[in-house]
Protein backbone atom coordinates (compact mmCIF):
# COMPACT_ATOMS: atom_id res chain seq x y z
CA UNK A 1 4.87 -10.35 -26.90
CA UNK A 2 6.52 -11.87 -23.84
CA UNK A 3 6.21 -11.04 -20.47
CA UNK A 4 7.99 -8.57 -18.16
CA UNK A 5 9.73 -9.85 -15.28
CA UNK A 6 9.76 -8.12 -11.92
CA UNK A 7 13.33 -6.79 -11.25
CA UNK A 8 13.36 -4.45 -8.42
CA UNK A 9 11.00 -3.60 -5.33
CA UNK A 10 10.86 -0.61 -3.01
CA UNK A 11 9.37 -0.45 0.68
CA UNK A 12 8.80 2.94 1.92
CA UNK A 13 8.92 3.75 5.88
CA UNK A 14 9.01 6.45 7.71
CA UNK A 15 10.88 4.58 9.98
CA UNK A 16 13.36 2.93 7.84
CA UNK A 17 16.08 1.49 10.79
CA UNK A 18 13.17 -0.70 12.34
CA UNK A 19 12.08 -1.41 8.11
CA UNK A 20 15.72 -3.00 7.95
CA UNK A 21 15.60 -4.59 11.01
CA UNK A 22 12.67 -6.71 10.51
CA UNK A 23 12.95 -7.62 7.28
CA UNK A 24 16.77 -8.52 8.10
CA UNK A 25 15.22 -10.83 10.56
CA UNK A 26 12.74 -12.37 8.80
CA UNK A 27 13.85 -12.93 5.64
CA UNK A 28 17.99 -12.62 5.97
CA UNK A 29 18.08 -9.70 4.18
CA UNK A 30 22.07 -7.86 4.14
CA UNK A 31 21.22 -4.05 3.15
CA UNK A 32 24.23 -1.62 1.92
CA UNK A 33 23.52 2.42 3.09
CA UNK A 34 23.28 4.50 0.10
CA UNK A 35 21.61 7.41 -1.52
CA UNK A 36 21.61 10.85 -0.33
CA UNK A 37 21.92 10.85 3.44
CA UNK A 38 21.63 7.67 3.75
CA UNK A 39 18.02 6.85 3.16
CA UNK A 40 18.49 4.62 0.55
CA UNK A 41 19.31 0.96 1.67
CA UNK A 42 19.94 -1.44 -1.38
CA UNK A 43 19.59 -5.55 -0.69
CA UNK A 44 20.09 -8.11 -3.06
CA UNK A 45 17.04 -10.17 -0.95
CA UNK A 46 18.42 -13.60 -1.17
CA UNK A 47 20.56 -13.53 -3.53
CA UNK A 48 21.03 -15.68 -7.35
CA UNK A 49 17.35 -16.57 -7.27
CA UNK A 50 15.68 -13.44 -5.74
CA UNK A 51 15.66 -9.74 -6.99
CA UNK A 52 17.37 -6.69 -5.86
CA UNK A 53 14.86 -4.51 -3.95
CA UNK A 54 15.59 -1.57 -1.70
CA UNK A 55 14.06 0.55 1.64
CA UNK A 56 13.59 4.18 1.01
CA UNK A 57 13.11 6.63 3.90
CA UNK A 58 10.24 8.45 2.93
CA UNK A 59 8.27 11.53 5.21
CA UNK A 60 5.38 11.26 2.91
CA UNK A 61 4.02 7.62 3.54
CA UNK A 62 4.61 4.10 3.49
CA UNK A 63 4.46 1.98 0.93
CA UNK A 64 5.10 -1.72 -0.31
CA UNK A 65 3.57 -4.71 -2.51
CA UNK A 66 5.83 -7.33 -2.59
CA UNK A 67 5.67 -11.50 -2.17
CA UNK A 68 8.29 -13.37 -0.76
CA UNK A 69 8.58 -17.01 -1.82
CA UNK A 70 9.22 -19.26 1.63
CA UNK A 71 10.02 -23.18 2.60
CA UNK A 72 6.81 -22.52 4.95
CA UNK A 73 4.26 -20.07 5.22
CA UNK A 74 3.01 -20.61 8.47
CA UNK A 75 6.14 -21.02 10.43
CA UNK A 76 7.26 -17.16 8.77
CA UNK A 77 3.72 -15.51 9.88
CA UNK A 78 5.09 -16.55 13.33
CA UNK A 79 8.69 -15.31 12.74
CA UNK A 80 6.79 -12.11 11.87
CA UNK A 81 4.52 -11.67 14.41
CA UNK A 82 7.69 -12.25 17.14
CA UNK A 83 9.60 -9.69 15.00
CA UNK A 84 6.59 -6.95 15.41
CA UNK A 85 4.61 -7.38 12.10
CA UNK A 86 1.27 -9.14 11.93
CA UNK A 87 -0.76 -11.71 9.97
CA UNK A 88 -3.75 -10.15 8.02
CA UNK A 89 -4.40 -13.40 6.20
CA UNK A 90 -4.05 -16.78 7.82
CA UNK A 91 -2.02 -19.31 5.62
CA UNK A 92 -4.59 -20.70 2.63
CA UNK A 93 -3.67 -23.20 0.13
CA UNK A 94 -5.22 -22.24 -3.37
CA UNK A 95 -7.09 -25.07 -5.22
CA UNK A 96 -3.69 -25.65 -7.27
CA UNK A 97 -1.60 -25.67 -3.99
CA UNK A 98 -0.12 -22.72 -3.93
CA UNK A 99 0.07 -21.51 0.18
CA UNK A 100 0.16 -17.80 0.85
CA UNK A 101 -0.61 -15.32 3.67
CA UNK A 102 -0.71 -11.42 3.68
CA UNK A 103 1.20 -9.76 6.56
CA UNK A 104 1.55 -6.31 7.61
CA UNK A 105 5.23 -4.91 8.69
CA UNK A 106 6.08 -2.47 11.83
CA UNK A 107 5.98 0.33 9.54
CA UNK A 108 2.00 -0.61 7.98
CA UNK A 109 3.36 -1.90 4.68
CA UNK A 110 1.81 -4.64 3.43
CA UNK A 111 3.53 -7.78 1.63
CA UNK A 112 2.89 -11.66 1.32
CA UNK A 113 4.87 -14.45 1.48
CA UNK A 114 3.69 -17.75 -0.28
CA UNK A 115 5.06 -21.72 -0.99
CA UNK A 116 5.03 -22.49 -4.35
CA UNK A 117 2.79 -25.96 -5.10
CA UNK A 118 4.43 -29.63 -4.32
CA UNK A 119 6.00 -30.76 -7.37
CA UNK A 120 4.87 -34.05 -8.21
């Protein structure tokens, strides 16, 4: 049986303008208004080698789980932190080199961003 990739994420917010804003910041994210009202907003997140993911505005809660692969994890906890989320885990490096952190966004969601091992 083979594995199923992950193809689509979701961030809930009850406030989904400063939602877009940050993560446009952050990570470069584009986001196209859609959806009844509006309160959908569909990004492709990067492009060819990310997936398609999308903010929903939401009255009953936020929600997110999500990691975001990055050329360096430190240096995007303190693009984060300027753009009005904040660092819950410091940057660790994993015995096989793997470096992550867990951050928290302006709406409370909470999501990772991590550095894939040196090849080598």
């Amino acid at each position: 049986m083979s594995s199923t990739p992950v193809t689509w994420f979701e961030i809930g917010s009850d406030r989904p303008d400063e939602a877009q804003r940050f993560y446009s910041e952050l990570f470069g994210w584009s986001f196209e208004q859609g959806g009844p009202g509006g309160s959908y907003r569909q990004t492709t997140a990067g492009g060819e080698p990310g997936i398609g993911g999308a903010i929903r505005g939401t009255d009953d809660g936020n929600y997110a789980t999500f990691y975001a692969q990055v050329a360096d994890v430190a240096e995007t906890c303190r693009r984060a932190e300027e753009a009005g989320g904040a660092v819950l885990t410091a940057p660790m490096t994993t015995p096989a080199g793997l470096v992550r952190a867990t951050l928290r966004d302006p709406s409370g969601n909470l999501f990772g961003v991590f550095t894939p091992p040196a090849e080598g």
